[in-house]
Protein backbone atom coordinates (compact mmCIF):
# COMPACT_ATOMS: atom_id res chain seq x y z
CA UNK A 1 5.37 26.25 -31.91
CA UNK A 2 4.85 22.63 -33.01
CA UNK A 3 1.58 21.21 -33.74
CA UNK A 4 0.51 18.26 -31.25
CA UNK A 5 0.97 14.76 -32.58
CA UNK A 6 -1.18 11.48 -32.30
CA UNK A 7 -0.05 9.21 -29.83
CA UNK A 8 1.42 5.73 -31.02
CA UNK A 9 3.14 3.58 -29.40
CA UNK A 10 6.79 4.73 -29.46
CA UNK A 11 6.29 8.29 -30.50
CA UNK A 12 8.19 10.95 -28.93
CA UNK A 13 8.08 14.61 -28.23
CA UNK A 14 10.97 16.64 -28.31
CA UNK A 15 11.98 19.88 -25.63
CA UNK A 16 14.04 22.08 -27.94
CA UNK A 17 15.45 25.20 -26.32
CA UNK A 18 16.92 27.96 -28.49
CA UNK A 19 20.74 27.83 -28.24
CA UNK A 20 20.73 24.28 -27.19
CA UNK A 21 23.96 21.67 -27.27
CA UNK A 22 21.50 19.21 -28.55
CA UNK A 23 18.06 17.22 -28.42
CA UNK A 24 15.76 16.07 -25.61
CA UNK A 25 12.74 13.65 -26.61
CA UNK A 26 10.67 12.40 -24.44
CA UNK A 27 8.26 8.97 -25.05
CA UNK A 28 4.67 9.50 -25.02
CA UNK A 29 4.61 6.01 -22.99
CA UNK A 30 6.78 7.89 -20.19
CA UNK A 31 3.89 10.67 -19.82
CA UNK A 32 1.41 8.34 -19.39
CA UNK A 33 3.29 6.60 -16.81
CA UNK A 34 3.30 9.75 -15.22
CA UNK A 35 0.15 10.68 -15.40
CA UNK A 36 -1.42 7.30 -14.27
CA UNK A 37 1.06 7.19 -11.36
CA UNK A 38 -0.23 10.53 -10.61
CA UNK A 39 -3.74 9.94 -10.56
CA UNK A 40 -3.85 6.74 -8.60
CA UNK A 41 -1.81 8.50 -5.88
CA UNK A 42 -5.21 11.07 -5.27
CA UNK A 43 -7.11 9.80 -2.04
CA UNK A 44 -10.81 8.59 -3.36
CA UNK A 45 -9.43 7.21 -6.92
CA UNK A 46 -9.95 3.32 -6.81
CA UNK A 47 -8.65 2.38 -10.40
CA UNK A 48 -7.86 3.87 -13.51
CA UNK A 49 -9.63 2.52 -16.82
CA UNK A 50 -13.38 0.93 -18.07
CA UNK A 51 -14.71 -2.41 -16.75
CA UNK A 52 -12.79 -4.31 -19.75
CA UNK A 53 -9.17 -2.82 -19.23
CA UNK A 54 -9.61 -3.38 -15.78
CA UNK A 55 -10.23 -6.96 -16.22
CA UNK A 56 -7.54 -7.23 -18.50
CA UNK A 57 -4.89 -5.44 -16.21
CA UNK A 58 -6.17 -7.60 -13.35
CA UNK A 59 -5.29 -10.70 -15.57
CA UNK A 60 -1.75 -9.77 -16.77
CA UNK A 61 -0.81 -8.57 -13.11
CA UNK A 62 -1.22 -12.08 -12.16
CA UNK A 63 1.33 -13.40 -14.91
CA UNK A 64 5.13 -13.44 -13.67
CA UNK A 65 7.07 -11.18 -15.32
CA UNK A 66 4.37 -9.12 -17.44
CA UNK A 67 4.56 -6.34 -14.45
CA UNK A 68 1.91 -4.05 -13.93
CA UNK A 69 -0.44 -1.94 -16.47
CA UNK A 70 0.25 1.57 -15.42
CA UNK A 71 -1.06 3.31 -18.43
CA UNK A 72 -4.57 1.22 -18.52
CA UNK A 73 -7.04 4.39 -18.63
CA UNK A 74 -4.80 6.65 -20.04
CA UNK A 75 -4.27 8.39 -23.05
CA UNK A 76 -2.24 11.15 -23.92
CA UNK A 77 -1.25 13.72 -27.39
CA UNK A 78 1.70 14.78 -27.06
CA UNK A 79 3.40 17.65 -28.83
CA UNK A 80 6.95 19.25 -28.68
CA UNK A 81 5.88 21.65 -25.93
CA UNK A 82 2.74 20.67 -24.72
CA UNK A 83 0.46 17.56 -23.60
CA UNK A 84 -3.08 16.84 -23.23
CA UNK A 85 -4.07 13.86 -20.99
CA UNK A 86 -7.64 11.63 -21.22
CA UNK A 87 -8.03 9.81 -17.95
CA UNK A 88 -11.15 7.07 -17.29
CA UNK A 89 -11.38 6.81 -13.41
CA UNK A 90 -13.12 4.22 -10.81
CA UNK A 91 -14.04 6.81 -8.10
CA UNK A 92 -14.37 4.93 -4.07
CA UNK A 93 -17.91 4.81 -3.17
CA UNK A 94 -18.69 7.85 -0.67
CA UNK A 95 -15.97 9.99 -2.19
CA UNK A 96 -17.16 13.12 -3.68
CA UNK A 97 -16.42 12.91 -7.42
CA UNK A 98 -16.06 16.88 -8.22
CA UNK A 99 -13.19 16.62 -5.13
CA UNK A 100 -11.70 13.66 -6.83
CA UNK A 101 -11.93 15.03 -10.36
CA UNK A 102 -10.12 18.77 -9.36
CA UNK A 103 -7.65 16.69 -7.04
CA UNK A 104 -6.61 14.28 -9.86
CA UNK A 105 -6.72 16.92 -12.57
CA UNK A 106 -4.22 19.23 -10.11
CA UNK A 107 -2.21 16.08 -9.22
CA UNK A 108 -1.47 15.48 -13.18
CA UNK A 109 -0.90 18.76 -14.27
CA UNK A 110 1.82 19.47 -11.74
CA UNK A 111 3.57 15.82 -11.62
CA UNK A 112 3.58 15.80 -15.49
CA UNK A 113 4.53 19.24 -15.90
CA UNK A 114 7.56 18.73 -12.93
CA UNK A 115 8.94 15.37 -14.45
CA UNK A 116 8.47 15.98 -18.19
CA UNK A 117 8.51 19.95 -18.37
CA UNK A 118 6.07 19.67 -21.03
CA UNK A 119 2.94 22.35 -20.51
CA UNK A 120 -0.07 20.47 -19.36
CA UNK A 121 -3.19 22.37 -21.50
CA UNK A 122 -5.92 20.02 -20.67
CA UNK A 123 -6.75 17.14 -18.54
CA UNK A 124 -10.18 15.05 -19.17
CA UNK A 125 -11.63 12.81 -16.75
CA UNK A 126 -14.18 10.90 -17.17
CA UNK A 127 -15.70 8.90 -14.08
CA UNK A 128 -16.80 5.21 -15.44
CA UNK A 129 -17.56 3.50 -12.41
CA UNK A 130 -18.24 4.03 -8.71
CA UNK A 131 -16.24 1.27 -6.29
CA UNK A 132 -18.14 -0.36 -4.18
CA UNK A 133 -17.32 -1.45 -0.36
CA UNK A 134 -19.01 -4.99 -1.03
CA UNK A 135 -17.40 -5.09 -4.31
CA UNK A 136 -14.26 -6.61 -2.20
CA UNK A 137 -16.36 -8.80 -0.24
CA UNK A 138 -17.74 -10.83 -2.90
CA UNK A 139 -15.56 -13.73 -3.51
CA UNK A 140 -15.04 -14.24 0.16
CA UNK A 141 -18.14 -15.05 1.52
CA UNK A 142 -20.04 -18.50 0.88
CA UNK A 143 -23.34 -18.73 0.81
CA UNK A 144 -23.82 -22.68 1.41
CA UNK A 145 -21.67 -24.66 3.93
């Protein structure tokens, strides 16, 4: 069994089976597309990634043609057979974050794990910030006429 490798951009894993008419690889960029796809999709999960990628993403979403950051707040090692996936989540106010955390955690392990069929041995999450109802509201109300 391989050992895992760091994650850089453009490094790829490869699925070898014995007996084999050649070579899979797959990108570590696709499994954390995957994963971050997979985590946003969990009811309670507001936004992946710290206060600073967040306001980054937010920026290059608004420039045409950049398309969106799906990997902000992800970070994965992958090896030939197996992946481990770091995930920094914005949990919705109210939402219970233990819930959220085992519903995410499920959510990536099985999408990964169907898509890539690389085994899924660990999945970190760490909650960074609680979102806010008002948090929306902000920039919409004025305070002076």
């Amino acid at each position: 069994m391989g050992q895992p490798i760091e994650t850089r951009a453009g490094t790829v894993t490869s699925l070898n089976e014995e007996g084999a008419h050649g070579k899979t690889t797959i990108a570590s960029a696709v499994v954390q597309k995957v994963a971050g796809i997979a985590a946003r999709e969990v009811s309670g999960v507001f936004a992946l990634g710290g206060g600073v990628s967040r306001a980054f993403g937010a920026i290059k979403e608004r420039i045409p043609g950049s398309g969106t950051v799906t990997t902000s707040g992800v970070s994965v090692e992958v090896g030939e057979k197996q992946a481990a996936i770091d995930l920094d989540v914005v949990v919705e106010y109210g939402a219970r974050i233990v819930d959220v955390a085992r519903s995410v955690r499920r959510n990536v392990i099985t999408t990964v794990e169907q898509i890539t069929g690389l085994e899924v041995i660990e999945v970190n999450i760490a909650v960074n910030d609680i979102h806010l109802p008002e948090d929306d509201r902000e920039g919409e109300v004025s305070r002076v006429e």
